[in-house]
C-alpha atoms as a PDB file:
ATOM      1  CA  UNK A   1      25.002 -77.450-133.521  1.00  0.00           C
ATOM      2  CA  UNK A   2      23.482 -74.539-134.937  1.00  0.00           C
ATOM      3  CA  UNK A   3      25.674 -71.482-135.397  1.00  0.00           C
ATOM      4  CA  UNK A   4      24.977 -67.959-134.015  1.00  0.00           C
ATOM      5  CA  UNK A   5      26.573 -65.723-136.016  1.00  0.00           C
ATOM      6  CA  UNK A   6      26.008 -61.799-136.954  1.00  0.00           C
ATOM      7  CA  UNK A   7      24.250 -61.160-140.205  1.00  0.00           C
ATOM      8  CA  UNK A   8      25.693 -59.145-142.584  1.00  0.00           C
ATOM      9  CA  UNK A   9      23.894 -55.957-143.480  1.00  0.00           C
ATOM     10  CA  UNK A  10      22.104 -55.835-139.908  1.00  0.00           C
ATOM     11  CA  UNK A  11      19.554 -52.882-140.519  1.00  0.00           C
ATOM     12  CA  UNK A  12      19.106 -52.576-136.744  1.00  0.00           C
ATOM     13  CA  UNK A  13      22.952 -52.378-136.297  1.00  0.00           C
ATOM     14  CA  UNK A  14      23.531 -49.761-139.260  1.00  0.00           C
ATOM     15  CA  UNK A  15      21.143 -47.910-138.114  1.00  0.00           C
ATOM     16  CA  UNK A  16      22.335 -47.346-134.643  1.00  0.00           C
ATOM     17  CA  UNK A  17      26.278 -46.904-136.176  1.00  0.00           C
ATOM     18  CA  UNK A  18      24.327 -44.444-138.506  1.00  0.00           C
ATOM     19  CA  UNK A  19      23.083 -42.121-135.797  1.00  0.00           C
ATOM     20  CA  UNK A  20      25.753 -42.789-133.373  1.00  0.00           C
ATOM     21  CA  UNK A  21      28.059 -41.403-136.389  1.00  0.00           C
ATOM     22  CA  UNK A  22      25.948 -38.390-136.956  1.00  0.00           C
ATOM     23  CA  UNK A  23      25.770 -37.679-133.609  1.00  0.00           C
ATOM     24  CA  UNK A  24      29.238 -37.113-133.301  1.00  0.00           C
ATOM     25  CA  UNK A  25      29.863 -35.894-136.314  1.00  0.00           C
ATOM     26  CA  UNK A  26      26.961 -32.817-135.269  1.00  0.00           C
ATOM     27  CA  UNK A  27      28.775 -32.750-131.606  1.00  0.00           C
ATOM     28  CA  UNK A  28      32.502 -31.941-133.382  1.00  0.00           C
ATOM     29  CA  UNK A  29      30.833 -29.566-135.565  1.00  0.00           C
ATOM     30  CA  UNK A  30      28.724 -27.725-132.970  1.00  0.00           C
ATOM     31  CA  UNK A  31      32.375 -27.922-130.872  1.00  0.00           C
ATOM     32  CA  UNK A  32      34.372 -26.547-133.718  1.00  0.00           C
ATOM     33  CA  UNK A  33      32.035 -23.660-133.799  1.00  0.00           C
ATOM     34  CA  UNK A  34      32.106 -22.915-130.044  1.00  0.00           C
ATOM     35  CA  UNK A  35      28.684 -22.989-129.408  1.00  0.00           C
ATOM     36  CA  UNK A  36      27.538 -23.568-125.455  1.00  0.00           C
ATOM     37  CA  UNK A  37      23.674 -23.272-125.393  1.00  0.00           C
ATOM     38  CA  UNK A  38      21.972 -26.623-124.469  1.00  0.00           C
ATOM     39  CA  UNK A  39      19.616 -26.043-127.689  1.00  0.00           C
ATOM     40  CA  UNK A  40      22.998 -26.523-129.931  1.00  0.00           C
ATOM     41  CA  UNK A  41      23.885 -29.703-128.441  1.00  0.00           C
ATOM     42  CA  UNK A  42      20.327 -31.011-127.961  1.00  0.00           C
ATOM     43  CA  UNK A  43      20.178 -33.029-131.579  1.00  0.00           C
ATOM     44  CA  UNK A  44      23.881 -34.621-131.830  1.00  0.00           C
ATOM     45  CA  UNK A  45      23.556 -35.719-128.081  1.00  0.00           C
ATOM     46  CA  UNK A  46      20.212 -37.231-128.931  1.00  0.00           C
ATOM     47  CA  UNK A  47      21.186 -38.994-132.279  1.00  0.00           C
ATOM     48  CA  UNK A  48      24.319 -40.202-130.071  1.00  0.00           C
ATOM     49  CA  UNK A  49      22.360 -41.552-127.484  1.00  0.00           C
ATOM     50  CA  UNK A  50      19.856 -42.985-129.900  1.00  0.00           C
ATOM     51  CA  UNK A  51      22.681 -44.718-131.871  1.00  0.00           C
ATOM     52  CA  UNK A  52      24.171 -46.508-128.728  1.00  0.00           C
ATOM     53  CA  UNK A  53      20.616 -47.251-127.331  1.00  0.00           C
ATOM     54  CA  UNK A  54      20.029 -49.480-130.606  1.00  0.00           C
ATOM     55  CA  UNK A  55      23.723 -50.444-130.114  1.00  0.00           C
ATOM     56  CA  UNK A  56      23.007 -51.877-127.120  1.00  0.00           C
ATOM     57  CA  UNK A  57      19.684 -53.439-127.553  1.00  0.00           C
ATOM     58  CA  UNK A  58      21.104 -55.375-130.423  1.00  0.00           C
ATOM     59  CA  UNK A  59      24.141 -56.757-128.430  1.00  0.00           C
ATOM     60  CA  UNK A  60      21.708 -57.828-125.840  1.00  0.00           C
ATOM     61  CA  UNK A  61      19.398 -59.441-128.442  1.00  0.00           C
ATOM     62  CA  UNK A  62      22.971 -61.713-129.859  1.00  0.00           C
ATOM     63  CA  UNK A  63      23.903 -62.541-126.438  1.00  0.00           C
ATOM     64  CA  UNK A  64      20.441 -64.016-125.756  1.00  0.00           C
ATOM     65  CA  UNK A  65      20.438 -65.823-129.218  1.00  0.00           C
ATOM     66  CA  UNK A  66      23.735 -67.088-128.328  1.00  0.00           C
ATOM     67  CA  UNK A  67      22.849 -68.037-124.835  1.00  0.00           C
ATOM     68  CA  UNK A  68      19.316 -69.947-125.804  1.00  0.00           C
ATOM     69  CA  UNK A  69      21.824 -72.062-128.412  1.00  0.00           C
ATOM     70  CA  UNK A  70      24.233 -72.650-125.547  1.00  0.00           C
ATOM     71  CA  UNK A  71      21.502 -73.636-123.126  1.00  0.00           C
ATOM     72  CA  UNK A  72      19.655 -76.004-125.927  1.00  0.00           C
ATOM     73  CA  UNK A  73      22.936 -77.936-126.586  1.00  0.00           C
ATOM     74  CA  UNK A  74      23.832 -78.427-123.148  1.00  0.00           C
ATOM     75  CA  UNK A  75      20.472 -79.971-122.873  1.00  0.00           C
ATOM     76  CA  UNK A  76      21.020 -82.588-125.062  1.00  0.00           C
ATOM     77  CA  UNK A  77      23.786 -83.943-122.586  1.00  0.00           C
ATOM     78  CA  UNK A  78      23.773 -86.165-120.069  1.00  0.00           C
ATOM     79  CA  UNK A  79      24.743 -84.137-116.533  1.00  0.00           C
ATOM     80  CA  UNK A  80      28.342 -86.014-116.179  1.00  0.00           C
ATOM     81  CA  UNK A  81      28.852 -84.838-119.895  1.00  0.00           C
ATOM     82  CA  UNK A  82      27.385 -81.349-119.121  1.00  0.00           C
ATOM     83  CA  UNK A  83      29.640 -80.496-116.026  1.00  0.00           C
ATOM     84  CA  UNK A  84      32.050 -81.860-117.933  1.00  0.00           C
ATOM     85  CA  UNK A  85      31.696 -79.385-120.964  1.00  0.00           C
ATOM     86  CA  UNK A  86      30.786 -76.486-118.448  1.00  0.00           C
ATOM     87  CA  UNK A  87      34.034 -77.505-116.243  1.00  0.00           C
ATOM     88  CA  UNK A  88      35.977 -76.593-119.581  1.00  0.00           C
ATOM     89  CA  UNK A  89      33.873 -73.495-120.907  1.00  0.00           C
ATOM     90  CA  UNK A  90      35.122 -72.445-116.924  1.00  0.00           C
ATOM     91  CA  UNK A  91      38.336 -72.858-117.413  1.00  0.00           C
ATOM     92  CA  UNK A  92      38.966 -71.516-121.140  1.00  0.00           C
ATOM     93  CA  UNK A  93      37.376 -68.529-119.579  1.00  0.00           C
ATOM     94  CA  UNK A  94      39.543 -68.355-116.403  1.00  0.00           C
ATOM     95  CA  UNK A  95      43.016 -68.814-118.654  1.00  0.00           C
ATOM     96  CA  UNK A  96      41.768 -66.059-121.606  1.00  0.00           C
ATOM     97  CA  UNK A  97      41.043 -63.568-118.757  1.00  0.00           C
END
């Protein structure tokens, strides 16, 4: 069974920690010096939301990787194996929640 993991190094997911991080960092700093005008908040709340936006899209992108894996080994079973496996899957899930 191939294994979906997360690469090391993701440029996609730095990226988005990298903005998501500056964001912030520009909200505390435009907090710290009081400013309310929407202009002073405009940037960090932008480079926040574009942080978790690639956040996001990348998450997605692993859970459809890992899905398509999921779906392509459960394939490969007969359907009295497959109910069997999924019967499982339902239950480990049931008992960790």
């Amino acid at each position: 069974m191939e294994e979906v993991t997360r690469a090391e190094g993701d440029p996609a997911q730095d990226l988005g920690k990298g903005l998501l991080g500056a964001g912030l960092a520009g909200s505390l700093a435009t907090l710290l010096r009081r400013r309310r005008r929407v202009s002073d908040w405009a940037a960090p709340l932008a480079l926040s939301g574009a942080g978790v936006a690639i956040l996001l899209e990348r998450r997605q992108s692993r859970i459809d990787e890992a899905e398509d894996a999921i779906v392509s080994e459960l394939e490969r079973l007969d359907p009295i194996a497959r109910a069997q496996v999924l019967k499982a899957v339902g239950q480990k899930t049931l008992a960790l929640g």
